[in-house]
Every structure is written in C-alpha cells, then in structure tokens.
PDB file of N, CA and C in Angstrom:
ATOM      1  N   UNK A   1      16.665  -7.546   3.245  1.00  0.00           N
ATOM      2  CA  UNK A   1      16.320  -8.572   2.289  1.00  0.00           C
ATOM      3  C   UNK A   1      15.435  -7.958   1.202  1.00  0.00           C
ATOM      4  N   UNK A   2      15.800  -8.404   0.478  1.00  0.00           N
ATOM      5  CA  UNK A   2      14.810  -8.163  -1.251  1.00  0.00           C
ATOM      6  C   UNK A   2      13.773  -8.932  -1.396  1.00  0.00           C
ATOM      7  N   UNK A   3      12.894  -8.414  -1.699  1.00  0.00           N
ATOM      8  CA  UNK A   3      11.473  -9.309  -2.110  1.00  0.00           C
ATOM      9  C   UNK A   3      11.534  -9.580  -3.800  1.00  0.00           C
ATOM     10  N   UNK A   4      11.273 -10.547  -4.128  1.00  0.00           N
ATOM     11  CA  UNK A   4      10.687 -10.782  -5.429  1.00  0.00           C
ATOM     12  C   UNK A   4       9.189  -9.658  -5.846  1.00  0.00           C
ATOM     13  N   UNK A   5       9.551  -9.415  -7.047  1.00  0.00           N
ATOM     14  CA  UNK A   5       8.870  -8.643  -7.418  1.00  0.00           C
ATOM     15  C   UNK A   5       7.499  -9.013  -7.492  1.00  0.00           C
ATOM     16  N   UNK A   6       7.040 -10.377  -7.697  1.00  0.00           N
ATOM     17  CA  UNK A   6       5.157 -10.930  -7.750  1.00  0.00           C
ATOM     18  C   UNK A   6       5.150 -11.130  -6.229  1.00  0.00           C
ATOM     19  N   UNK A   7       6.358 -11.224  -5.630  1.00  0.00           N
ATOM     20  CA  UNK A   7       5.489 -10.872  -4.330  1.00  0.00           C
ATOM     21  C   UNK A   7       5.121 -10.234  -3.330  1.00  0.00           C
ATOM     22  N   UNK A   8       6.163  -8.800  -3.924  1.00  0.00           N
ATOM     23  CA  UNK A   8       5.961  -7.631  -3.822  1.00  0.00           C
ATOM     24  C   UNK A   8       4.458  -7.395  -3.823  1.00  0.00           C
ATOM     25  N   UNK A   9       3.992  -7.278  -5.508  1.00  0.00           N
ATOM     26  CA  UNK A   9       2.890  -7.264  -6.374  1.00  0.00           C
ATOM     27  C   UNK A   9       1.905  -7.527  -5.604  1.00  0.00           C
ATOM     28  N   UNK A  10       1.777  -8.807  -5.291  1.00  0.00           N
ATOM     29  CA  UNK A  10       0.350  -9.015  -4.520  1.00  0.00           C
ATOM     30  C   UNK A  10       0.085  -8.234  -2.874  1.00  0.00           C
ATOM     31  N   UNK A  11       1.080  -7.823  -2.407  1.00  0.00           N
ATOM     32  CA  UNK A  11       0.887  -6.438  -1.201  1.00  0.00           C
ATOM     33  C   UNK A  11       0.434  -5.166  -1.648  1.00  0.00           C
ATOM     34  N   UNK A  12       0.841  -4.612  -2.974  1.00  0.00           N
ATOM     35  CA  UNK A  12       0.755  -3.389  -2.963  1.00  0.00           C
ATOM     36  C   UNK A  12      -0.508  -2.463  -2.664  1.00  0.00           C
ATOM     37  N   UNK A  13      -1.502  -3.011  -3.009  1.00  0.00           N
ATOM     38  CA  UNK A  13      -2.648  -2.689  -2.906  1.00  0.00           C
ATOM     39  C   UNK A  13      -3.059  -2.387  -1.483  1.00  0.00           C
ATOM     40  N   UNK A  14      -2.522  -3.435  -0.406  1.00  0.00           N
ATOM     41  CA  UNK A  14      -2.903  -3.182   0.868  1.00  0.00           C
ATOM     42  C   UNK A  14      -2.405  -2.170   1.648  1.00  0.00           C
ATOM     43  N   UNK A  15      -1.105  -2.829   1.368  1.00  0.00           N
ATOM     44  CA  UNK A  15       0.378  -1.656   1.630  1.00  0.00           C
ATOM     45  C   UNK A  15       0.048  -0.477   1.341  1.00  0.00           C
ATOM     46  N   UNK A  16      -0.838   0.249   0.203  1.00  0.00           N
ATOM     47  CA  UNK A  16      -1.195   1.616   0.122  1.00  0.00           C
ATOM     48  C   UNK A  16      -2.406   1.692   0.854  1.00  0.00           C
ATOM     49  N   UNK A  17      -3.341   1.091   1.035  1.00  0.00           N
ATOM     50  CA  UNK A  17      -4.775   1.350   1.596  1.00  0.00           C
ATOM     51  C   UNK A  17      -4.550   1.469   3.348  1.00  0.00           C
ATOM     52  N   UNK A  18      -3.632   0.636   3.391  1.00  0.00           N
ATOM     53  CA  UNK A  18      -2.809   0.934   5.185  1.00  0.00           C
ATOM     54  C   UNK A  18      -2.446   2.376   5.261  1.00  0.00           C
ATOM     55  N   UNK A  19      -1.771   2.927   4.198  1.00  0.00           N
ATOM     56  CA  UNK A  19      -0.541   4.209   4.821  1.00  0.00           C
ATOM     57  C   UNK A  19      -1.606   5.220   4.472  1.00  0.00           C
ATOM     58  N   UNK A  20      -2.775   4.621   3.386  1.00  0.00           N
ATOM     59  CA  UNK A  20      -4.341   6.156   3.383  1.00  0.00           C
ATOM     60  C   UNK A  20      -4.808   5.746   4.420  1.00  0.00           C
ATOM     61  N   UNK A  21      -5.125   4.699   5.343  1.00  0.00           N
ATOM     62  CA  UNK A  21      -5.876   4.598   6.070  1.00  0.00           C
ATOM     63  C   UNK A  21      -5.580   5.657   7.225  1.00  0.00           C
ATOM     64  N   UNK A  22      -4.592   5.709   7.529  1.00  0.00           N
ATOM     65  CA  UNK A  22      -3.737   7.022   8.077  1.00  0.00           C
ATOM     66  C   UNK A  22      -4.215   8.346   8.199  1.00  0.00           C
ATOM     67  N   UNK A  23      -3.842   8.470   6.823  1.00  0.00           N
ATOM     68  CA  UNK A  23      -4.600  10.258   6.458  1.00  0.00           C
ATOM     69  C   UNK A  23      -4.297  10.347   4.784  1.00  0.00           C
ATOM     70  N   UNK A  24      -4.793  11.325   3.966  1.00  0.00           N
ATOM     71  CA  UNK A  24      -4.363  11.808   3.157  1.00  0.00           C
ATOM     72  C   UNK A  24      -3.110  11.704   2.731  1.00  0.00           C
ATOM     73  N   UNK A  25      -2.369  11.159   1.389  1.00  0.00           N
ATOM     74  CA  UNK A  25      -0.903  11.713   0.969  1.00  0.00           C
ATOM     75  C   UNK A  25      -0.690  11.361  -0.302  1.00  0.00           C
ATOM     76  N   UNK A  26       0.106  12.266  -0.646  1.00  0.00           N
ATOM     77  CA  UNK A  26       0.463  12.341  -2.184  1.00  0.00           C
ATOM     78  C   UNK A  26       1.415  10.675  -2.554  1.00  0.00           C
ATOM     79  N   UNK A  27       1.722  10.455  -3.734  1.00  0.00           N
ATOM     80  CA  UNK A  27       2.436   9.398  -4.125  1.00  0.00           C
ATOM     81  C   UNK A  27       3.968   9.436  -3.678  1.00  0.00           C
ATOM     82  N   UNK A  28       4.845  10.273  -3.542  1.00  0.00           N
ATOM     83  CA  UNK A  28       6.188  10.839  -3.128  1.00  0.00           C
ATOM     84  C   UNK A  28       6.038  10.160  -1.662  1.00  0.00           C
ATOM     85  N   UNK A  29       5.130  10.808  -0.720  1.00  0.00           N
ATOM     86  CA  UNK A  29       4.950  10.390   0.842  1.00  0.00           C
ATOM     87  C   UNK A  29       4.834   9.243   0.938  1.00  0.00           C
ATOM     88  N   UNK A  30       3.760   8.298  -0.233  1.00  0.00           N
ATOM     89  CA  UNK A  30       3.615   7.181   0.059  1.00  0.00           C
ATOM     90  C   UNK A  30       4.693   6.275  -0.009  1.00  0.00           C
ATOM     91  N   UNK A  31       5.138   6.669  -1.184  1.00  0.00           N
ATOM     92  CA  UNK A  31       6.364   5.531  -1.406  1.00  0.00           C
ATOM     93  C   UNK A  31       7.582   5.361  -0.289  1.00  0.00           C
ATOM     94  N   UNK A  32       7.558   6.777   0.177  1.00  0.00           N
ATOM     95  CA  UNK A  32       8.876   7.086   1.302  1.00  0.00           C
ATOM     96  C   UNK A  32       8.318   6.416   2.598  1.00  0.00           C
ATOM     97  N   UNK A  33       6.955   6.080   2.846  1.00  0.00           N
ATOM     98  CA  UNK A  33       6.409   5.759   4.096  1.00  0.00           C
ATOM     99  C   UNK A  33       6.482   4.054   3.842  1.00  0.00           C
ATOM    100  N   UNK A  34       6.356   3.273   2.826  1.00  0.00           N
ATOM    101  CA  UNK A  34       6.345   2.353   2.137  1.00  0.00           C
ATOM    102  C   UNK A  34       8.094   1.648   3.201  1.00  0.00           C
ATOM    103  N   UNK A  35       8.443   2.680   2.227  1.00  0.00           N
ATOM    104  CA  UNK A  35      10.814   2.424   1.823  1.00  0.00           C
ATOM    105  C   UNK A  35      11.006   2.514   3.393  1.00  0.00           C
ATOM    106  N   UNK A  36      10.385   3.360   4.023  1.00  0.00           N
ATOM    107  CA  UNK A  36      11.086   3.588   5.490  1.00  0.00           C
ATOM    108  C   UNK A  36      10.534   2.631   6.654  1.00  0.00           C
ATOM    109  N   UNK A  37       8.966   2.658   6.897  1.00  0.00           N
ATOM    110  CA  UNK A  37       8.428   1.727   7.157  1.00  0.00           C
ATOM    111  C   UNK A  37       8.712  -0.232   7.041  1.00  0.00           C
ATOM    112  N   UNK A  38       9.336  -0.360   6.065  1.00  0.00           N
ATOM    113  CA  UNK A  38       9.688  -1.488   6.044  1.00  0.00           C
ATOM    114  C   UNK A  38      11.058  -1.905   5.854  1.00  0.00           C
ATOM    115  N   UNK A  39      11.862  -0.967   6.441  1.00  0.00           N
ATOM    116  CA  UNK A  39      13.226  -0.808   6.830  1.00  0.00           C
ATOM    117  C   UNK A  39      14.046  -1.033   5.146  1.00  0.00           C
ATOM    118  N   UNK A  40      13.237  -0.164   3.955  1.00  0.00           N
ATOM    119  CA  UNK A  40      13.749  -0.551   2.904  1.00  0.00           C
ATOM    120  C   UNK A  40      13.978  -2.073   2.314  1.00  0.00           C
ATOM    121  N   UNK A  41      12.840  -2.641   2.502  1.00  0.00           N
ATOM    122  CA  UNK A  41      12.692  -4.589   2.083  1.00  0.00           C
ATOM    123  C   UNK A  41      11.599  -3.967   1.226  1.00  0.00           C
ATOM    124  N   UNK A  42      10.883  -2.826   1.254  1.00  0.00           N
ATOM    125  CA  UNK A  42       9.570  -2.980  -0.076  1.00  0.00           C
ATOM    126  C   UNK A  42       9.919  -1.262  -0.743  1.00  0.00           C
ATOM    127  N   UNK A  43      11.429  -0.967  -1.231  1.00  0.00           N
ATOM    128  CA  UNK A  43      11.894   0.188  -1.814  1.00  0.00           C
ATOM    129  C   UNK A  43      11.006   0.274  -3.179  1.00  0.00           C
ATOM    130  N   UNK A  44       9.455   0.867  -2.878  1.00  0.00           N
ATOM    131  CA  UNK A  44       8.849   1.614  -4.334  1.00  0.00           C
ATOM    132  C   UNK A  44       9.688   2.255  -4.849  1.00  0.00           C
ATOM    133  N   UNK A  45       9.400   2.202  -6.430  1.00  0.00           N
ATOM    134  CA  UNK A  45       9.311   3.119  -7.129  1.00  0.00           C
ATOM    135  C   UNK A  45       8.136   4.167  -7.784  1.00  0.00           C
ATOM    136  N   UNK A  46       8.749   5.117  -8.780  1.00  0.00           N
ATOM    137  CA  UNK A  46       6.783   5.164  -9.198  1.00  0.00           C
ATOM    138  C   UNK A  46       6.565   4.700  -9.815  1.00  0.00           C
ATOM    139  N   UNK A  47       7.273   3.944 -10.796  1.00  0.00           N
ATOM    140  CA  UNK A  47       6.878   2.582 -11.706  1.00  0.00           C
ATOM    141  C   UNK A  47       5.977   2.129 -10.798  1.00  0.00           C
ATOM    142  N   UNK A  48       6.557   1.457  -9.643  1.00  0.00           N
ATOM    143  CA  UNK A  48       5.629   0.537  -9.404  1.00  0.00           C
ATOM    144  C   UNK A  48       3.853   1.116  -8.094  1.00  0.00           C
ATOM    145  N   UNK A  49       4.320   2.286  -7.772  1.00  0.00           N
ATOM    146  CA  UNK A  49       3.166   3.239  -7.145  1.00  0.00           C
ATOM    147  C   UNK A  49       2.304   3.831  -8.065  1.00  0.00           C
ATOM    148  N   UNK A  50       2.247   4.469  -9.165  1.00  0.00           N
ATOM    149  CA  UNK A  50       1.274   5.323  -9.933  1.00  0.00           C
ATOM    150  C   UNK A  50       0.364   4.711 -10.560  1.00  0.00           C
ATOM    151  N   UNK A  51       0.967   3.186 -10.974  1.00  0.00           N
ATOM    152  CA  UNK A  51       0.204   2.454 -11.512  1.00  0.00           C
ATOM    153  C   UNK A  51      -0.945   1.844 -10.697  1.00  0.00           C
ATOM    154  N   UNK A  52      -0.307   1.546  -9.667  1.00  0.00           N
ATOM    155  CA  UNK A  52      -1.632   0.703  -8.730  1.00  0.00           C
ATOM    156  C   UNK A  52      -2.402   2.213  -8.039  1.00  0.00           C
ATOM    157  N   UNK A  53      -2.080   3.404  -7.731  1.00  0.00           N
ATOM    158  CA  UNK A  53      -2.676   4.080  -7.555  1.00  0.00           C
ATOM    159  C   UNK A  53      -3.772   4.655  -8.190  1.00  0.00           C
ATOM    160  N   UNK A  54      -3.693   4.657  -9.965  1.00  0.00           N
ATOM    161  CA  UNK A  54      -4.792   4.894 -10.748  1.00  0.00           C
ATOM    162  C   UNK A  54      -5.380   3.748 -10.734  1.00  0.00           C
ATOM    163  N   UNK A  55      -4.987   2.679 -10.619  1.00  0.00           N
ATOM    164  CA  UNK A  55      -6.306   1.461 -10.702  1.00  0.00           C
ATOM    165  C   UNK A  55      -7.295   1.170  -9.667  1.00  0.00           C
ATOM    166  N   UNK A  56      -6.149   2.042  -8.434  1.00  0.00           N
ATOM    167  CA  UNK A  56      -7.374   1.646  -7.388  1.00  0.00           C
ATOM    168  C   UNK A  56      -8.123   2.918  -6.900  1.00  0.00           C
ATOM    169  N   UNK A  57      -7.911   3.966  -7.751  1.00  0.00           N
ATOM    170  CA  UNK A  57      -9.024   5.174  -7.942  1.00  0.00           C
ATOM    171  C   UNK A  57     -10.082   4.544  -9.171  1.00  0.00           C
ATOM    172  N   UNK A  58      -9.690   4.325 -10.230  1.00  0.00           N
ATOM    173  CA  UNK A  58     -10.563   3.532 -11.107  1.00  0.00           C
ATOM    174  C   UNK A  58     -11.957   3.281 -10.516  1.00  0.00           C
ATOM    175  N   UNK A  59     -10.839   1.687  -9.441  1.00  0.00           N
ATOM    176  CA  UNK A  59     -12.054   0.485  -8.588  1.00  0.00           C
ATOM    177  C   UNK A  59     -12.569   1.486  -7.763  1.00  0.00           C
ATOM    178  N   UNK A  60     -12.476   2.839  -6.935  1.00  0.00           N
ATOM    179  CA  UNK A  60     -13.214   3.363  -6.137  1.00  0.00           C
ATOM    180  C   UNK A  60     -12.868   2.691  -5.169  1.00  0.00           C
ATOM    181  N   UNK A  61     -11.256   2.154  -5.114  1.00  0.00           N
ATOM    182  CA  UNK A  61     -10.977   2.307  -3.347  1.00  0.00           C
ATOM    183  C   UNK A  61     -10.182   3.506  -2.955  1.00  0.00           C
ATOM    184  N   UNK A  62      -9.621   3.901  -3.561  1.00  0.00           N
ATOM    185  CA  UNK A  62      -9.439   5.248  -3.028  1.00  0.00           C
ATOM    186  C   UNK A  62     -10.003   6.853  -3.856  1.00  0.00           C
ATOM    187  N   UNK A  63      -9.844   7.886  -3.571  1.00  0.00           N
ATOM    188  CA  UNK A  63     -10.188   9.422  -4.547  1.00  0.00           C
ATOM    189  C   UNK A  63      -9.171  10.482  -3.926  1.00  0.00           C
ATOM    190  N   UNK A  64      -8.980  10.928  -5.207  1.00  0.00           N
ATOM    191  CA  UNK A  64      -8.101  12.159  -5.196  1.00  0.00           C
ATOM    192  C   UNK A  64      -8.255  13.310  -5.287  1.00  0.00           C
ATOM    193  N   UNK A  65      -7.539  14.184  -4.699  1.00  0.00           N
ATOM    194  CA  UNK A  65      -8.154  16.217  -4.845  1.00  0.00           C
ATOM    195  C   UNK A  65      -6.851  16.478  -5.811  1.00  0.00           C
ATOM    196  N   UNK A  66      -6.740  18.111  -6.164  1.00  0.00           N
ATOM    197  CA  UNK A  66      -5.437  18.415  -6.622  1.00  0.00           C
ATOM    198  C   UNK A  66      -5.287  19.581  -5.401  1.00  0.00           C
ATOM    199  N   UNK A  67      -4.260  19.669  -5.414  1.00  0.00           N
ATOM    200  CA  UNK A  67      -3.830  20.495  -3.959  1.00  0.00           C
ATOM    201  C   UNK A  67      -2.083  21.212  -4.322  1.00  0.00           C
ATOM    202  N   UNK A  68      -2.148  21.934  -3.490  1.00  0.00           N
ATOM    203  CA  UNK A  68      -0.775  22.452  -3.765  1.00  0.00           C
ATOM    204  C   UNK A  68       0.251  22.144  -2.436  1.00  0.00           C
ATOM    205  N   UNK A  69       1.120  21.919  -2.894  1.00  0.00           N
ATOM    206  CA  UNK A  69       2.279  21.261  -1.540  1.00  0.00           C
ATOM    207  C   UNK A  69       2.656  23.148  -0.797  1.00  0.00           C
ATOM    208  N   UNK A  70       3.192  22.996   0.406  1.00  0.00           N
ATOM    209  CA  UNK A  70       3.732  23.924   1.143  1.00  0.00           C
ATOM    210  C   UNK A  70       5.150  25.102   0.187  1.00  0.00           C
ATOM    211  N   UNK A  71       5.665  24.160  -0.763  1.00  0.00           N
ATOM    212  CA  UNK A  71       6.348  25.033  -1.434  1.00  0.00           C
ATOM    213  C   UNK A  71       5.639  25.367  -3.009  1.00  0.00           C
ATOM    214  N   UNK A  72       4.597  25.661  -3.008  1.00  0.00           N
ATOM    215  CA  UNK A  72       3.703  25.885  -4.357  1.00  0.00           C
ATOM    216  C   UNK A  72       3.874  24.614  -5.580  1.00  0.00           C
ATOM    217  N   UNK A  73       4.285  23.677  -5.646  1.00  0.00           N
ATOM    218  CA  UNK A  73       4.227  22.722  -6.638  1.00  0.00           C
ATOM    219  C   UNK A  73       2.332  21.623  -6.316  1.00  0.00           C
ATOM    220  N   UNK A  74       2.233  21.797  -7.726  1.00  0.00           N
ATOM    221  CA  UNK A  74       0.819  21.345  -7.510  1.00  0.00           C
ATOM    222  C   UNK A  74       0.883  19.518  -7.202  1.00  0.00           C
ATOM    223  N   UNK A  75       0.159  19.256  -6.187  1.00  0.00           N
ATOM    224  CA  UNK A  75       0.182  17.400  -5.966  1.00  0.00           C
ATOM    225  C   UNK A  75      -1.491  16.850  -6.132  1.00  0.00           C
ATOM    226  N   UNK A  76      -0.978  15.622  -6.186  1.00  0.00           N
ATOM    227  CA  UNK A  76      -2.684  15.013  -6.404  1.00  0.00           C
ATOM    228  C   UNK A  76      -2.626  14.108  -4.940  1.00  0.00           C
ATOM    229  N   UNK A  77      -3.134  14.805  -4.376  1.00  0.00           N
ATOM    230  CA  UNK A  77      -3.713  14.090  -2.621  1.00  0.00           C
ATOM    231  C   UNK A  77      -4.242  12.770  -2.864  1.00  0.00           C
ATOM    232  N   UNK A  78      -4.009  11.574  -2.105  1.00  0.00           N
ATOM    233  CA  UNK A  78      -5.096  10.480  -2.251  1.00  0.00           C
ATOM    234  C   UNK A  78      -5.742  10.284  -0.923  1.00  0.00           C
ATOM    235  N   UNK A  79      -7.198   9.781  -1.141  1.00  0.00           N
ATOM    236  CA  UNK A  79      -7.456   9.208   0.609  1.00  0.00           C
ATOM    237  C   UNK A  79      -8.188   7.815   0.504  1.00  0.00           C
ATOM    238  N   UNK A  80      -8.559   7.080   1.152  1.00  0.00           N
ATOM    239  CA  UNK A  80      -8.975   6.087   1.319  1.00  0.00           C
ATOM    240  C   UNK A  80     -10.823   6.363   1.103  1.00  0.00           C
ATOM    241  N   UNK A  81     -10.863   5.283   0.748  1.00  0.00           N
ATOM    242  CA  UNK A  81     -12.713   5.299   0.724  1.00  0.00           C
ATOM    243  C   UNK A  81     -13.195   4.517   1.781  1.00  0.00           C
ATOM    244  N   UNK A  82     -14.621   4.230   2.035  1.00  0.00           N
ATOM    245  CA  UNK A  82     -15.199   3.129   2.809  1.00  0.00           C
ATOM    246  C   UNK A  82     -14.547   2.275   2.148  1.00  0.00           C
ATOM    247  N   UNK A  83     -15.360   2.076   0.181  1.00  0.00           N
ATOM    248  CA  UNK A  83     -14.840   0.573  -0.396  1.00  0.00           C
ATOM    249  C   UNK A  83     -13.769   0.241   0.333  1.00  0.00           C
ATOM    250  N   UNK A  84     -12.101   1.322  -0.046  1.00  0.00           N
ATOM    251  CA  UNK A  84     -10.856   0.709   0.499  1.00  0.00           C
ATOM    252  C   UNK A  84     -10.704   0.617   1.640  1.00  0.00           C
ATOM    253  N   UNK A  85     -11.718   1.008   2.747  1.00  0.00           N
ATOM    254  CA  UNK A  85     -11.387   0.491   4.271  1.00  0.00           C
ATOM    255  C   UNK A  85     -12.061  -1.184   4.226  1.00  0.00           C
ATOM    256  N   UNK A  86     -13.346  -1.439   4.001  1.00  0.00           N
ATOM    257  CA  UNK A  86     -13.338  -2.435   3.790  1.00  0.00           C
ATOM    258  C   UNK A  86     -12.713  -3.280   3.266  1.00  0.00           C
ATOM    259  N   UNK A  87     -12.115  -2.937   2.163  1.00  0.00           N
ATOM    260  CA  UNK A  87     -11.192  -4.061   1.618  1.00  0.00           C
ATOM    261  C   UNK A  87     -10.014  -4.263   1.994  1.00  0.00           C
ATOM    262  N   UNK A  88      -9.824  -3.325   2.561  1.00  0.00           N
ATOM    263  CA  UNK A  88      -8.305  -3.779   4.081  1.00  0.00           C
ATOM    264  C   UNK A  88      -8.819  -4.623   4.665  1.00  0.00           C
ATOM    265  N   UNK A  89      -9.767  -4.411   5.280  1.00  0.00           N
ATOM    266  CA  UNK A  89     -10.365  -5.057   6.498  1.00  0.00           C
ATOM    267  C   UNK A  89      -9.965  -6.021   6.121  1.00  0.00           C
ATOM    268  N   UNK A  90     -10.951  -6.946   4.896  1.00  0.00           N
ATOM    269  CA  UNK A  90     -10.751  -8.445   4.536  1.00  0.00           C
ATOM    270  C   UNK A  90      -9.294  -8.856   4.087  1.00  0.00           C
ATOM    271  N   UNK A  91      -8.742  -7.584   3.674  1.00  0.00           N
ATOM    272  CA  UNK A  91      -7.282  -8.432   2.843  1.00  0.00           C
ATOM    273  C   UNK A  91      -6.450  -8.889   4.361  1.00  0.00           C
ATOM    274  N   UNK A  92      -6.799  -7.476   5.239  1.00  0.00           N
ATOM    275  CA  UNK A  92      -5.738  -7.743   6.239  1.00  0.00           C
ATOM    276  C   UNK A  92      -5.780  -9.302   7.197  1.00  0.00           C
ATOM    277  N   UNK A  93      -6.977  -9.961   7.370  1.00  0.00           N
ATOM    278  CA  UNK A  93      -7.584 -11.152   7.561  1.00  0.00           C
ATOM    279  C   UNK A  93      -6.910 -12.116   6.794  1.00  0.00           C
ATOM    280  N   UNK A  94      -7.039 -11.763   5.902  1.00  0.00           N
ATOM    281  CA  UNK A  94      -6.367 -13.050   4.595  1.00  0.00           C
ATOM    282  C   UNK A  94      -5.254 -12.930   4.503  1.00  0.00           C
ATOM    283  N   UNK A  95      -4.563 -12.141   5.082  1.00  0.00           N
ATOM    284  CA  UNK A  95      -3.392 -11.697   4.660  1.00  0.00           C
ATOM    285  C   UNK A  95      -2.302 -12.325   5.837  1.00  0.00           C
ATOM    286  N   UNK A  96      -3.367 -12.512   7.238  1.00  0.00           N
ATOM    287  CA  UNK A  96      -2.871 -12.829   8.728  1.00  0.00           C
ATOM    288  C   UNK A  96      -2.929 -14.764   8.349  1.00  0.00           C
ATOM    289  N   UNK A  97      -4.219 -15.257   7.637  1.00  0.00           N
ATOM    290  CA  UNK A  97      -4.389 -16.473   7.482  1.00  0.00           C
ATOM    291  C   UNK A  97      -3.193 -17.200   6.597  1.00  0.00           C
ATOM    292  N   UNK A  98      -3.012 -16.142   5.839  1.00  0.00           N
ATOM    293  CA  UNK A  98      -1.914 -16.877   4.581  1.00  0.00           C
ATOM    294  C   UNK A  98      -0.639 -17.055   5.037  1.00  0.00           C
ATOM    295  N   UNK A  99      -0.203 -16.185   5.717  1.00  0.00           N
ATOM    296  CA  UNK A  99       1.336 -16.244   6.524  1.00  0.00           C
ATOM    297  C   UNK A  99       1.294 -17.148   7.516  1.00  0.00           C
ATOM    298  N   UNK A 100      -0.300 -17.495   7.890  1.00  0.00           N
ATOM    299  CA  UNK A 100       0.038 -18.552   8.702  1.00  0.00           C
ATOM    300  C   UNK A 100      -0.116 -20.026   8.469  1.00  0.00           C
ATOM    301  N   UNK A 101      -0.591 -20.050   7.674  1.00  0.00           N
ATOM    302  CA  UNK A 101      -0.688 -21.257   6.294  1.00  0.00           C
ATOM    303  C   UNK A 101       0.746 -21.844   6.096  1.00  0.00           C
ATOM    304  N   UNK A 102       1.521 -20.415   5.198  1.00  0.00           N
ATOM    305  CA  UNK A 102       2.611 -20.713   4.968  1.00  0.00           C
ATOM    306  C   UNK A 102       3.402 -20.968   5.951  1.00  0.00           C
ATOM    307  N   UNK A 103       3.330 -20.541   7.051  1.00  0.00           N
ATOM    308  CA  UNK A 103       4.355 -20.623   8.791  1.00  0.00           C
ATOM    309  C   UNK A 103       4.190 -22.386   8.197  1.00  0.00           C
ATOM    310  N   UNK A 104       3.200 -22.460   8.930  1.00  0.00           N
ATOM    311  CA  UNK A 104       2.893 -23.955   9.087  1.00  0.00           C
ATOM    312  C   UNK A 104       3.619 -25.029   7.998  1.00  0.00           C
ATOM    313  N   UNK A 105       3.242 -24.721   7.118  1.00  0.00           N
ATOM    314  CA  UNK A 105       3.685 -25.600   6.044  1.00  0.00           C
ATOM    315  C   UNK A 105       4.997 -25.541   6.141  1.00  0.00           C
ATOM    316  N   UNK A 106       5.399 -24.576   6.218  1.00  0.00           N
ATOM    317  CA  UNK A 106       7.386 -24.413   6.103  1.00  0.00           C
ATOM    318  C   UNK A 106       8.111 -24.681   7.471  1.00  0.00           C
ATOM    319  N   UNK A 107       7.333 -24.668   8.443  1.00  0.00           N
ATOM    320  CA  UNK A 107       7.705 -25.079   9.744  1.00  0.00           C
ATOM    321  C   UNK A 107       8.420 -23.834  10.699  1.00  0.00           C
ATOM    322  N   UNK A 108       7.357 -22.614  10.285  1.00  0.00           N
ATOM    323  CA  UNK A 108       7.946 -21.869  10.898  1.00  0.00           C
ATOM    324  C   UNK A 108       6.948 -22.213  12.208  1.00  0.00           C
ATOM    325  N   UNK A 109       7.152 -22.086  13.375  1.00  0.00           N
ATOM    326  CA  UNK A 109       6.415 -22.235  14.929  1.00  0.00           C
ATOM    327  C   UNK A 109       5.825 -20.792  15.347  1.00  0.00           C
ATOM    328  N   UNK A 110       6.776 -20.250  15.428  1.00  0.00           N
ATOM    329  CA  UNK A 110       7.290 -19.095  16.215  1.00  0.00           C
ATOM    330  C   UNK A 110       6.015 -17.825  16.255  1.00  0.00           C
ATOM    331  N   UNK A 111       5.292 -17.832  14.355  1.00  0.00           N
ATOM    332  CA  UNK A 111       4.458 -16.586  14.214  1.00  0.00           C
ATOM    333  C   UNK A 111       3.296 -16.660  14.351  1.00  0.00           C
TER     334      UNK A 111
END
C-alpha cells in the first residue's frame, strides 16, 4: 500500500531518529533501511531524505562527521543526539496515542 505523501511527511522525522537510534548511517542506508523495513509502503527518496536530514541537524537532533565509505567515496555519517533521543521518546508516545485515537474512532478493535 501507498501512503499519501502529508502522511508520509509527518513520520519522517521519527522514522529517521529510529534507524540513528541504531547506530550511525549515511542517507543511501537510511533510505534503504526506511524502503526495506517497511516492506516498501514508505519508498524514500532523497527528495524527500536530505531535506529533513539538514533540518534536523539545523534543530540539533541529530550531527554529522565526513567519513569515507569502504570503497573510497567520501559520505556524510549521521547519528542521533540526546535532543533526538528524547524527542523519539515523546513522538514515539504520541505516536502510540494517535493510532489509537484513530483505531477507536474508525472502529478498528484489534490494535
């Protein structure tokens, strides 16, 4: 299934602070961990990865090194911060409340 794109939008932020929460990885890894991880229902692009990645180095939830990959091409590493562990923390909370908001309202039982 395909997601609409705003509601794509309002995951992305978490969706990346999950796959740093992990370890370290360049934008290429992320997106593929993204596409595979969610059985291809949230297929990034870097349209839609580079952008939220510089904004949320900006905000200081995540920071980057420059590093060189295993076959010499230079990458920009990202990792998670405290800020962005904390702010998982709470999104992931809000994030458990809202689906169940919506369950309810739509009559799903089951989640």
């Amino acid at each position: 299934m395909r997601f609409r794109k705003e509601l794509v939008g309002t995951a992305t932020i978490p969706v990346i602070l999950e796959v740093l929460r992990r370890g370290e990885n360049y934008g290429y890894e992320i997106a593929r961990a993204v596409n595979v991880e969610s059985d291809g229902a949230l297929e990034w692009q870097e349209g839609t990865l580079y952008p939220a990645l510089h904004k949320m180095e900006k905000g200081g939830l995540i920071a980057s090194r420059e590093g060189v990959s295993p076959n010499g091409r230079k990458r920009k590493y990202y990792r998670i911060t405290e800020a962005g562990l904390a702010l998982l923390e709470r999104q992931k909370t809000e994030w458990a409340s809202f689906v169940g908001a919506i369950n309810r309202l739509i009559g799903e039982r089951g989640t």
